[in-house]
PDB file of N, CA and C in Angstrom:
ATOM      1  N   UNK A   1     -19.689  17.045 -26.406  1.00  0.00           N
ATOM      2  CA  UNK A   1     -19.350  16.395 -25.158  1.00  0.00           C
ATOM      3  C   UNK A   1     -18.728  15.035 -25.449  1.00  0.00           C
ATOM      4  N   UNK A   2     -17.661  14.685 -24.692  1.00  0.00           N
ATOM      5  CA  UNK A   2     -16.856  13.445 -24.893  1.00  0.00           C
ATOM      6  C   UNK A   2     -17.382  12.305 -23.475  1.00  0.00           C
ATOM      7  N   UNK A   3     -17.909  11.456 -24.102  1.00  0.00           N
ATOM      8  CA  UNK A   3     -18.221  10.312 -23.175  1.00  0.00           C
ATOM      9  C   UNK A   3     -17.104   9.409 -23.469  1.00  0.00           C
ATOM     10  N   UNK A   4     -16.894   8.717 -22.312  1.00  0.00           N
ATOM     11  CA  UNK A   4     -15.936   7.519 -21.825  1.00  0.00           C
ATOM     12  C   UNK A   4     -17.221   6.364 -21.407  1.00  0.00           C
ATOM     13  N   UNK A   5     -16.477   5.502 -21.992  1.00  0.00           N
ATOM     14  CA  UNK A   5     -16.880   3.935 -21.540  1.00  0.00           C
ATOM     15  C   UNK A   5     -16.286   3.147 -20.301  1.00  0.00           C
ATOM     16  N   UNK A   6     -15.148   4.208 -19.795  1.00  0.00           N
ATOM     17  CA  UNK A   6     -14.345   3.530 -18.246  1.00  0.00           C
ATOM     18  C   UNK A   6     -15.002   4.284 -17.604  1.00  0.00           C
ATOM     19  N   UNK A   7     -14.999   3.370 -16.333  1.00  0.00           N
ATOM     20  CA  UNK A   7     -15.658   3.892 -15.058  1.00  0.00           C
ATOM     21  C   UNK A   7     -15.006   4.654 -14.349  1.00  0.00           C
ATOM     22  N   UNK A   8     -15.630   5.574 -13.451  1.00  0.00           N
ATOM     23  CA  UNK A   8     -15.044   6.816 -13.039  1.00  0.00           C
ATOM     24  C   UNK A   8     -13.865   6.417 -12.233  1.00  0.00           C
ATOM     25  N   UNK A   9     -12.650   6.629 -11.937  1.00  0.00           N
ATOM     26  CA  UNK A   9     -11.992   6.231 -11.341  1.00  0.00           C
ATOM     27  C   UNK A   9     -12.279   6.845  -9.536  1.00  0.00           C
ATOM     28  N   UNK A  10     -12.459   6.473  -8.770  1.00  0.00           N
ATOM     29  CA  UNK A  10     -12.377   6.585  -6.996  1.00  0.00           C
ATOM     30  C   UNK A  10     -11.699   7.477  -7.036  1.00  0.00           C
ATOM     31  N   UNK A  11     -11.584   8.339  -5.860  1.00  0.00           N
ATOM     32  CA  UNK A  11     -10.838   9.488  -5.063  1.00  0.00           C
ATOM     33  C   UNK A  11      -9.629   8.833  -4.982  1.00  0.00           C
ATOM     34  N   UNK A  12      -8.271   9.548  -4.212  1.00  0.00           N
ATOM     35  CA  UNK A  12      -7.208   8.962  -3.757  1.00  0.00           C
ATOM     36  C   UNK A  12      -7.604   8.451  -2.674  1.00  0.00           C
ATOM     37  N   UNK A  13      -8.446   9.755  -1.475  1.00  0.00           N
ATOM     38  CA  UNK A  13      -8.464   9.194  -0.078  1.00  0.00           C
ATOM     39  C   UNK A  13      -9.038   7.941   0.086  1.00  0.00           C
ATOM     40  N   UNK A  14     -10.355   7.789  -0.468  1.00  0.00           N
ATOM     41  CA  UNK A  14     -10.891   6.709  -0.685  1.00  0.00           C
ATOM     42  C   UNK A  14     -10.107   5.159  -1.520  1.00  0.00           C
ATOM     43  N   UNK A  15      -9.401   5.842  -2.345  1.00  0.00           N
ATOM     44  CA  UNK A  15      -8.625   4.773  -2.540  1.00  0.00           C
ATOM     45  C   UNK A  15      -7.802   3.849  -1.442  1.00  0.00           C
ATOM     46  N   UNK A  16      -6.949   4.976  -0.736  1.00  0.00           N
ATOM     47  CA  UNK A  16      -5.862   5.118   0.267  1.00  0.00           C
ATOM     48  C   UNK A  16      -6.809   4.028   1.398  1.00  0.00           C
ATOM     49  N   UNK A  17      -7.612   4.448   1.729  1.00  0.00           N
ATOM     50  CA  UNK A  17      -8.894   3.906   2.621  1.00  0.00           C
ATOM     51  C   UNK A  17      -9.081   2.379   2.273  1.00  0.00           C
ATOM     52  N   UNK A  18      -9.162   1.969   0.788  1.00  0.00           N
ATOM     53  CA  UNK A  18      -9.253   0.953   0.632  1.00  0.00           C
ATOM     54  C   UNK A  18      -8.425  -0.263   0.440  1.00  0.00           C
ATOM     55  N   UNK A  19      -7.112  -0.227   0.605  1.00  0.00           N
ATOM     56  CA  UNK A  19      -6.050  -0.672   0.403  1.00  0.00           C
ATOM     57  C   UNK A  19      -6.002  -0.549   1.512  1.00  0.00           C
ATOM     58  N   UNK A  20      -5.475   0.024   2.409  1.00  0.00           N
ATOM     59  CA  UNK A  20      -5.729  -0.488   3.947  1.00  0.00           C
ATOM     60  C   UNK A  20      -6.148  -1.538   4.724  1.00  0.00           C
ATOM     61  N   UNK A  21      -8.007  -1.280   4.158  1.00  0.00           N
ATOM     62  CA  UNK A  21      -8.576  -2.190   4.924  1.00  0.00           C
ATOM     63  C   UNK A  21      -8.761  -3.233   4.062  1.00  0.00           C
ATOM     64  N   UNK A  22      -8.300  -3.775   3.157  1.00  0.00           N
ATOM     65  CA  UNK A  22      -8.300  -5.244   2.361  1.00  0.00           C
ATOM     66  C   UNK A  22      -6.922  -6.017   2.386  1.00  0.00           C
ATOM     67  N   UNK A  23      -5.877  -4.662   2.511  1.00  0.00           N
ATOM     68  CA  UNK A  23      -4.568  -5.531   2.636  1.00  0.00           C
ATOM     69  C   UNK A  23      -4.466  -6.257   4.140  1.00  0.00           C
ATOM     70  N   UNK A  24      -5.310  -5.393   5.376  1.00  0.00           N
ATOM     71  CA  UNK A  24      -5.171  -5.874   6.555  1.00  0.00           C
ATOM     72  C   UNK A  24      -6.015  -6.904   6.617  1.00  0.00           C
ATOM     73  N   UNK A  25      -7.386  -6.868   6.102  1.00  0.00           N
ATOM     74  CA  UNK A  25      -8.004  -8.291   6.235  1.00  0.00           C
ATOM     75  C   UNK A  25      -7.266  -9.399   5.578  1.00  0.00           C
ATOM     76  N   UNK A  26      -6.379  -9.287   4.546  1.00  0.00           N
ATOM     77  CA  UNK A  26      -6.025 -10.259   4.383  1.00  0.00           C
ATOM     78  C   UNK A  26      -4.766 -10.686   4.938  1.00  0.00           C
ATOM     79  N   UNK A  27      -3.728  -9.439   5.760  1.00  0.00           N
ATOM     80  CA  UNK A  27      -2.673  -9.990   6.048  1.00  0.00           C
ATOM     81  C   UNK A  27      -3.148 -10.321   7.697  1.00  0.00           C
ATOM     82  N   UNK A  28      -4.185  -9.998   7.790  1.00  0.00           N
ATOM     83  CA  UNK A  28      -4.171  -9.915   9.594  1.00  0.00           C
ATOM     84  C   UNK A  28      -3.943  -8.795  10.641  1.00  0.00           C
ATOM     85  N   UNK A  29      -2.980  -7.773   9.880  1.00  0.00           N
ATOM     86  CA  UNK A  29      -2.492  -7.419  10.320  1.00  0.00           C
ATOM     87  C   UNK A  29      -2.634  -5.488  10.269  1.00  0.00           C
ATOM     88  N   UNK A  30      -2.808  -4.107  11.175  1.00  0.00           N
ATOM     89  CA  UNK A  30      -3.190  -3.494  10.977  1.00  0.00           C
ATOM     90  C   UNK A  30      -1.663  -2.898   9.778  1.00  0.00           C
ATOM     91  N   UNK A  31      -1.628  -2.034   8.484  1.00  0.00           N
ATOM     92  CA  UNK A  31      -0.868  -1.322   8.218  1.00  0.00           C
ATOM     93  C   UNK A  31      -0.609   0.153   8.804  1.00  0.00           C
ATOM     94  N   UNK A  32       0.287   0.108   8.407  1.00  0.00           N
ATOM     95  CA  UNK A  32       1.414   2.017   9.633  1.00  0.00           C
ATOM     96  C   UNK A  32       0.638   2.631   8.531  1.00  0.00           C
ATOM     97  N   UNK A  33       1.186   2.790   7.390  1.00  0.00           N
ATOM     98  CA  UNK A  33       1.060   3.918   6.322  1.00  0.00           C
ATOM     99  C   UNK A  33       1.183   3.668   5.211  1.00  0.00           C
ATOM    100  N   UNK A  34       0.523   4.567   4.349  1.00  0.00           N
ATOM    101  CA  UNK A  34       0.896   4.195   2.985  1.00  0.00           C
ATOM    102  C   UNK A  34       1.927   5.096   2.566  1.00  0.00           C
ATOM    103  N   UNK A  35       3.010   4.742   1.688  1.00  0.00           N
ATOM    104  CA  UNK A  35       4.320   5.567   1.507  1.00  0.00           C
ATOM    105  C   UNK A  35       4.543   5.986   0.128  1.00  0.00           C
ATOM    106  N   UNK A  36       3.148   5.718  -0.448  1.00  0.00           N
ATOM    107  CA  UNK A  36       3.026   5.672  -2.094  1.00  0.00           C
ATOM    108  C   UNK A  36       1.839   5.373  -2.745  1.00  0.00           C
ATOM    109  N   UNK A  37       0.959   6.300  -3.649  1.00  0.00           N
ATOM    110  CA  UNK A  37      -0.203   6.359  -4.059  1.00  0.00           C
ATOM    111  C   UNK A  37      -0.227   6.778  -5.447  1.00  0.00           C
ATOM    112  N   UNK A  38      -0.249   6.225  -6.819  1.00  0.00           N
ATOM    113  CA  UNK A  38      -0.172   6.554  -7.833  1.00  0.00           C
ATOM    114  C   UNK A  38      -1.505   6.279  -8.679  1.00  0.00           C
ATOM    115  N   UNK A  39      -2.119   6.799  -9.533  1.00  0.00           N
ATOM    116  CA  UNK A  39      -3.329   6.371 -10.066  1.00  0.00           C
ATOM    117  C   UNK A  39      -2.717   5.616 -11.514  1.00  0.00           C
ATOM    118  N   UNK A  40      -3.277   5.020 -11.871  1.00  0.00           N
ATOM    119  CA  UNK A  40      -2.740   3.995 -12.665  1.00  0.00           C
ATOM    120  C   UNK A  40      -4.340   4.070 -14.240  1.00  0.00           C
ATOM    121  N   UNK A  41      -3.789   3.357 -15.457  1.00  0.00           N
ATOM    122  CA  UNK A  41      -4.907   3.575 -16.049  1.00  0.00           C
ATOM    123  C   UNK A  41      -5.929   2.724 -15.750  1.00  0.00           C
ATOM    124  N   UNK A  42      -5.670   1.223 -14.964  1.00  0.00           N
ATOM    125  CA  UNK A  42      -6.368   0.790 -14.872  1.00  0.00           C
ATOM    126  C   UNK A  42      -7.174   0.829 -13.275  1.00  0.00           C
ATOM    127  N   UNK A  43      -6.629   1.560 -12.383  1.00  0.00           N
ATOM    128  CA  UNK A  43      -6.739   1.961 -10.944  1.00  0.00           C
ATOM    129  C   UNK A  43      -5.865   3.121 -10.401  1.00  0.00           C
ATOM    130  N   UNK A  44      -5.638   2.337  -9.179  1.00  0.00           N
ATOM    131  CA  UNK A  44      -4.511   2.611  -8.690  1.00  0.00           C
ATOM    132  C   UNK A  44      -3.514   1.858  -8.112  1.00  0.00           C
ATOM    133  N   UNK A  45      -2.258   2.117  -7.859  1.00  0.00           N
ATOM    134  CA  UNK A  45      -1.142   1.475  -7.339  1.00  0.00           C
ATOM    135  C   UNK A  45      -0.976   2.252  -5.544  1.00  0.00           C
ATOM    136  N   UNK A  46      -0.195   1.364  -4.861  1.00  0.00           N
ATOM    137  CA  UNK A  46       0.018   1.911  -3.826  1.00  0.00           C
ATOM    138  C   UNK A  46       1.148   0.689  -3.316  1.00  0.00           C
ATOM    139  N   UNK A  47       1.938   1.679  -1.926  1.00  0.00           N
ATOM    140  CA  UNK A  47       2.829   1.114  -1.133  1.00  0.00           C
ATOM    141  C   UNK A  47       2.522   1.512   0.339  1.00  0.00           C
ATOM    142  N   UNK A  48       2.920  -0.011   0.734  1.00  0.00           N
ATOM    143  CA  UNK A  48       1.760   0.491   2.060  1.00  0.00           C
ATOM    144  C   UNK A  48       2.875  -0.307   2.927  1.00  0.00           C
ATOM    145  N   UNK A  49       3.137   0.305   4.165  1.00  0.00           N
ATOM    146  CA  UNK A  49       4.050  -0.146   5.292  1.00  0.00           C
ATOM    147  C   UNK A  49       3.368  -0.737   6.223  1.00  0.00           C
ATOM    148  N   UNK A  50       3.746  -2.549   6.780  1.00  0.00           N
ATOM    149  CA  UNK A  50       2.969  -3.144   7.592  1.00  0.00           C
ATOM    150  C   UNK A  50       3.816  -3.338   8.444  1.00  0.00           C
ATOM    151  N   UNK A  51       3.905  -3.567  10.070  1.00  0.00           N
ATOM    152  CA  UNK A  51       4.914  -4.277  10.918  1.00  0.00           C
ATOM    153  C   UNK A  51       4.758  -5.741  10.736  1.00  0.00           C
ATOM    154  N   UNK A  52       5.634  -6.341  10.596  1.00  0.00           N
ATOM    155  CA  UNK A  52       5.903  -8.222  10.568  1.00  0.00           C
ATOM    156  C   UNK A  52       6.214  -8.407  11.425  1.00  0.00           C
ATOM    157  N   UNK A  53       7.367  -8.135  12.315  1.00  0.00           N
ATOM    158  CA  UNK A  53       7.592  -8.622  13.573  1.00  0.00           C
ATOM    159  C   UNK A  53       7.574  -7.740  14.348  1.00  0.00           C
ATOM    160  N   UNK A  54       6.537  -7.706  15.864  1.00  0.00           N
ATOM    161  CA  UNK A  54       6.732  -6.682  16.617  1.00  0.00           C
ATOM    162  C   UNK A  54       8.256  -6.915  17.631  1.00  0.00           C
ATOM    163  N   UNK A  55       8.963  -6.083  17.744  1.00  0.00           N
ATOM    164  CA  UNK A  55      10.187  -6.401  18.605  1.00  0.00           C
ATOM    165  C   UNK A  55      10.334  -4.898  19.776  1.00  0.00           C
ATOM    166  N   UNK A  56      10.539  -5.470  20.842  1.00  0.00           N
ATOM    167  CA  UNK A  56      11.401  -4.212  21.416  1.00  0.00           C
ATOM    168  C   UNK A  56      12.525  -4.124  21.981  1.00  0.00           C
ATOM    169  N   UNK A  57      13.669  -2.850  21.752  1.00  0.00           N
ATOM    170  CA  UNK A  57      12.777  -1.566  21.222  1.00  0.00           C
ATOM    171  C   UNK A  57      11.796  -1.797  19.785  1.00  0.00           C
ATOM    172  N   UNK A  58      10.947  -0.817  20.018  1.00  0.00           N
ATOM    173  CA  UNK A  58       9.815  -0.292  18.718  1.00  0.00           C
ATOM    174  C   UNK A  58      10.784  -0.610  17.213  1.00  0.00           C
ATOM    175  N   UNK A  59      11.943   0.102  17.501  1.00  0.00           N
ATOM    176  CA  UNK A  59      12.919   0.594  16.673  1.00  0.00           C
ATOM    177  C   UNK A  59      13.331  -0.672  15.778  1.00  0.00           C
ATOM    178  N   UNK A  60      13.242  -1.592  16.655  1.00  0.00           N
ATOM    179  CA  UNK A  60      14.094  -3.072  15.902  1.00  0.00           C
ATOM    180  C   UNK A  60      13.119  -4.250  15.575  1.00  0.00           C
ATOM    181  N   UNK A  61      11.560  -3.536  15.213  1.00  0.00           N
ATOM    182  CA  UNK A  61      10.448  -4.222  14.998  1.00  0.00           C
ATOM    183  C   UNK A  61      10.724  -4.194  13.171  1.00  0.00           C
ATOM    184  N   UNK A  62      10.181  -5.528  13.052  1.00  0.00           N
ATOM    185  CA  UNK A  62      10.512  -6.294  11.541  1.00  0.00           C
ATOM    186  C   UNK A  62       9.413  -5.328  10.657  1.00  0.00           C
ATOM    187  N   UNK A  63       9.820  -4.687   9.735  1.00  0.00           N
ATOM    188  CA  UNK A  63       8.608  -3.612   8.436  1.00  0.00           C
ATOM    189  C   UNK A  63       8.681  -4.217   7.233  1.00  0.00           C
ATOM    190  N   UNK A  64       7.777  -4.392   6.742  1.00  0.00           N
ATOM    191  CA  UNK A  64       7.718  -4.793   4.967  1.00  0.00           C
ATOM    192  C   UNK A  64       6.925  -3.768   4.354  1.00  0.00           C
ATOM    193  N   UNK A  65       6.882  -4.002   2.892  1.00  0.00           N
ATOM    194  CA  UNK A  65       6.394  -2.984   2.249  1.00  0.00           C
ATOM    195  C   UNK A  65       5.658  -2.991   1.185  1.00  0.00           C
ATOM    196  N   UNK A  66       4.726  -3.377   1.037  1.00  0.00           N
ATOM    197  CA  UNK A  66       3.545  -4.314   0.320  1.00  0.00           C
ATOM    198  C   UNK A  66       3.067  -3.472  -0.589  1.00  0.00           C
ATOM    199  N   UNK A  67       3.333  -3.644  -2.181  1.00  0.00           N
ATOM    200  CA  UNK A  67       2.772  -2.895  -3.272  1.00  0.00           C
ATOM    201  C   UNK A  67       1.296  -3.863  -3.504  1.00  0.00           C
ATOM    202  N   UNK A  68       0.040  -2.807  -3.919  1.00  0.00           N
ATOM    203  CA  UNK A  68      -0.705  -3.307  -3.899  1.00  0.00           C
ATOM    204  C   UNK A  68      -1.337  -2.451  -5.251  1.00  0.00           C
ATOM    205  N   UNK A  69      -2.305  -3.472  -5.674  1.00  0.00           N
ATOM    206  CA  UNK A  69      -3.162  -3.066  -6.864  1.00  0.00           C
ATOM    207  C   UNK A  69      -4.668  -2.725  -6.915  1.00  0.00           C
ATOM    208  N   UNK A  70      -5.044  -1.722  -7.077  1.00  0.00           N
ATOM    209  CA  UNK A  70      -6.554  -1.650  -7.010  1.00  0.00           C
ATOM    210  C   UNK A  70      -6.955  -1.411  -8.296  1.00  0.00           C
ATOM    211  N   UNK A  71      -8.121  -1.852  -7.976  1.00  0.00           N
ATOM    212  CA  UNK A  71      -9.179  -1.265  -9.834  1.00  0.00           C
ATOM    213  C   UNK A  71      -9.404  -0.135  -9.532  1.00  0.00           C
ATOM    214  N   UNK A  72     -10.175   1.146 -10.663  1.00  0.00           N
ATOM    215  CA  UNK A  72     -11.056   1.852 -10.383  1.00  0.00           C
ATOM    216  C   UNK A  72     -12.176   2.142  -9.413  1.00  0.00           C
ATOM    217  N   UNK A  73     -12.754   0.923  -8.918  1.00  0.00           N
ATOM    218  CA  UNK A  73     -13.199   0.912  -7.965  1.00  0.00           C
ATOM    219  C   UNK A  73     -12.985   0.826  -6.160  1.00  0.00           C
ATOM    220  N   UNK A  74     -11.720   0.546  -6.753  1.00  0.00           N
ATOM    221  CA  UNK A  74     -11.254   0.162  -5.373  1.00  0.00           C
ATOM    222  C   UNK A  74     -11.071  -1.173  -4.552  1.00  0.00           C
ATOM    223  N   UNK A  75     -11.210  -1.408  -5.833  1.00  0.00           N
ATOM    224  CA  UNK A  75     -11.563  -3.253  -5.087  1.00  0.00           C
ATOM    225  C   UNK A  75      -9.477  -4.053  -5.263  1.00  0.00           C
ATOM    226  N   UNK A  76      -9.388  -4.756  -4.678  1.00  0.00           N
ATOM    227  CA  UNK A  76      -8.136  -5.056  -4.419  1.00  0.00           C
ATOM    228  C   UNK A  76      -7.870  -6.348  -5.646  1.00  0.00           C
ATOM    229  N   UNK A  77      -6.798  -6.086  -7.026  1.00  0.00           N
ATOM    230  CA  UNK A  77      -6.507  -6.588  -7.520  1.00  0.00           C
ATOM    231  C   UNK A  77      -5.402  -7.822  -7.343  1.00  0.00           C
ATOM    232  N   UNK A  78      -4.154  -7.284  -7.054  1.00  0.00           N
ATOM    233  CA  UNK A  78      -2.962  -7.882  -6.607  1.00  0.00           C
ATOM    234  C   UNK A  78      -2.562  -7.313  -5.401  1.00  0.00           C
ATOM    235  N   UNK A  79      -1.756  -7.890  -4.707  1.00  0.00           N
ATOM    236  CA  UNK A  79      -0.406  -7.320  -3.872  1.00  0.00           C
ATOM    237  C   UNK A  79       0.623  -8.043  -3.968  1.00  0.00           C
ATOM    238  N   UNK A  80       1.837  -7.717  -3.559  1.00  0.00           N
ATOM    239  CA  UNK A  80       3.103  -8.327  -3.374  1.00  0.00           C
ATOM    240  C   UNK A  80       3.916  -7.975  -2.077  1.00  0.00           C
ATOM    241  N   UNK A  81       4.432  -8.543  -1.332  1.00  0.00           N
ATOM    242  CA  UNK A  81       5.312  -8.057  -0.260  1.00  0.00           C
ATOM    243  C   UNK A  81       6.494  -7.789  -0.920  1.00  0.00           C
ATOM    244  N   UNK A  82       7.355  -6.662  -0.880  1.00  0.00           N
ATOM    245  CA  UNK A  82       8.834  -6.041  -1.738  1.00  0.00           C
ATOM    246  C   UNK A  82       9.995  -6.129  -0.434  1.00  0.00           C
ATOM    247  N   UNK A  83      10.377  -5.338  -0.205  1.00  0.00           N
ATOM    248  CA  UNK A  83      11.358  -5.041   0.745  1.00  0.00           C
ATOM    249  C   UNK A  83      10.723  -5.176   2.142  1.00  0.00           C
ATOM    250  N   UNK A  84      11.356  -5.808   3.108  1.00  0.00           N
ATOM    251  CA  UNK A  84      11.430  -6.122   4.892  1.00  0.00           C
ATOM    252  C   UNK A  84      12.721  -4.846   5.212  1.00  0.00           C
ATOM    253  N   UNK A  85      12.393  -4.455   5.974  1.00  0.00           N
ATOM    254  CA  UNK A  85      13.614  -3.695   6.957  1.00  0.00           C
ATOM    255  C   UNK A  85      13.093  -3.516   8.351  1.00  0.00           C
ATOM    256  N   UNK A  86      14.206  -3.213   9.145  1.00  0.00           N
ATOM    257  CA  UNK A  86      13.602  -2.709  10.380  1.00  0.00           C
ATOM    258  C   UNK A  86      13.005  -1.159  10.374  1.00  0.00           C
ATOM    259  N   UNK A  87      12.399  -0.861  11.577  1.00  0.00           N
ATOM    260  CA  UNK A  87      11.665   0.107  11.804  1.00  0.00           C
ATOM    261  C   UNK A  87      12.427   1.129  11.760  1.00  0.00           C
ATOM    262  N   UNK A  88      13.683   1.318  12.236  1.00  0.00           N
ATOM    263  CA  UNK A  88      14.977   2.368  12.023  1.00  0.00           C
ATOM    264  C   UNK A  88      15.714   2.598  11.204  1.00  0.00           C
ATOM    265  N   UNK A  89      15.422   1.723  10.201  1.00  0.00           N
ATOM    266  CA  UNK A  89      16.543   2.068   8.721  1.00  0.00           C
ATOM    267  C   UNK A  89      15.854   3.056   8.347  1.00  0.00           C
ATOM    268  N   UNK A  90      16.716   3.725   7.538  1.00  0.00           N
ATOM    269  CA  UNK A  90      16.648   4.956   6.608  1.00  0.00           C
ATOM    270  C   UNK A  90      16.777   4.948   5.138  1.00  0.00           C
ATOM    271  N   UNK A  91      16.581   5.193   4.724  1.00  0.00           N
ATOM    272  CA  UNK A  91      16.782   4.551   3.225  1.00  0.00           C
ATOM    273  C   UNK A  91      17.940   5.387   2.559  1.00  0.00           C
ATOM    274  N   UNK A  92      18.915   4.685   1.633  1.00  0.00           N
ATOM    275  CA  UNK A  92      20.256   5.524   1.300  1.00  0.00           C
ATOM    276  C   UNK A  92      19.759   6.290   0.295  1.00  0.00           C
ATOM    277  N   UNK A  93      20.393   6.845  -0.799  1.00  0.00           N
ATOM    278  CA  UNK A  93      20.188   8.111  -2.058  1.00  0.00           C
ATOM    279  C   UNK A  93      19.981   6.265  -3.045  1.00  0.00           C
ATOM    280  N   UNK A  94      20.410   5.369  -3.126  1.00  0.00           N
ATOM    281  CA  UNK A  94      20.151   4.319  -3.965  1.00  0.00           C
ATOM    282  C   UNK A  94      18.659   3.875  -3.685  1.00  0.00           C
ATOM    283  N   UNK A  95      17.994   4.431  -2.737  1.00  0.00           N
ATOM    284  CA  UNK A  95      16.573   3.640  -2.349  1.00  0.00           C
ATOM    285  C   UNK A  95      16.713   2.399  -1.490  1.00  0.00           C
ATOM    286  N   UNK A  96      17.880   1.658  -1.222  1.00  0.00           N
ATOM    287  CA  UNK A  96      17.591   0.320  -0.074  1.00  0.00           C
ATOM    288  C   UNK A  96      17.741   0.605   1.141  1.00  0.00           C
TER     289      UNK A  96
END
């Protein structure tokens, strides 16, 4: 039998779950979705879509897109805010 000295790494959902509710306590603000969930060796990574500016129409409300870092546990390492767009862009075959 092969024992490990790293801790078990968290579920996704539970991950997904936790990045949520730490990125919103700290931005204030509730997040739409997450648009990206990768397990990482030291956690996981994720991209998570928040509204910045509410505008109407819905459509022309300000979106950013906040990569965030978790441990194994789930506990919230880093984040960064990446790209702002509005709520109606589409993204081209280049990704912007």
């Amino acid at each position: 039998m092969i024992t490990s000295d790293r801790e078990p790494r968290i579920r996704i959902a539970e991950a997904m779950r936790c990045a949520l509710e730490q990125l919103a306590g700290l931005l204030g603000r509730a997040p739409e979705s997450v648009s990206a969930m990768e397990p990482t060796d030291q956690g996981w990574e994720a991209d998570v879509e928040v509204v910045e500016v509410e505008r109407i129409p819905e459509t022309t409300s300000v979106m950013a897109s906040y990569h965030v870092v978790l441990d194994q546990e789930g506990k919230l390492q880093s984040y960064r805010r990446g790209r702002r767009y509005t709520r109606a862009q589409v993204d081209r075959r280049d990704g912007r």
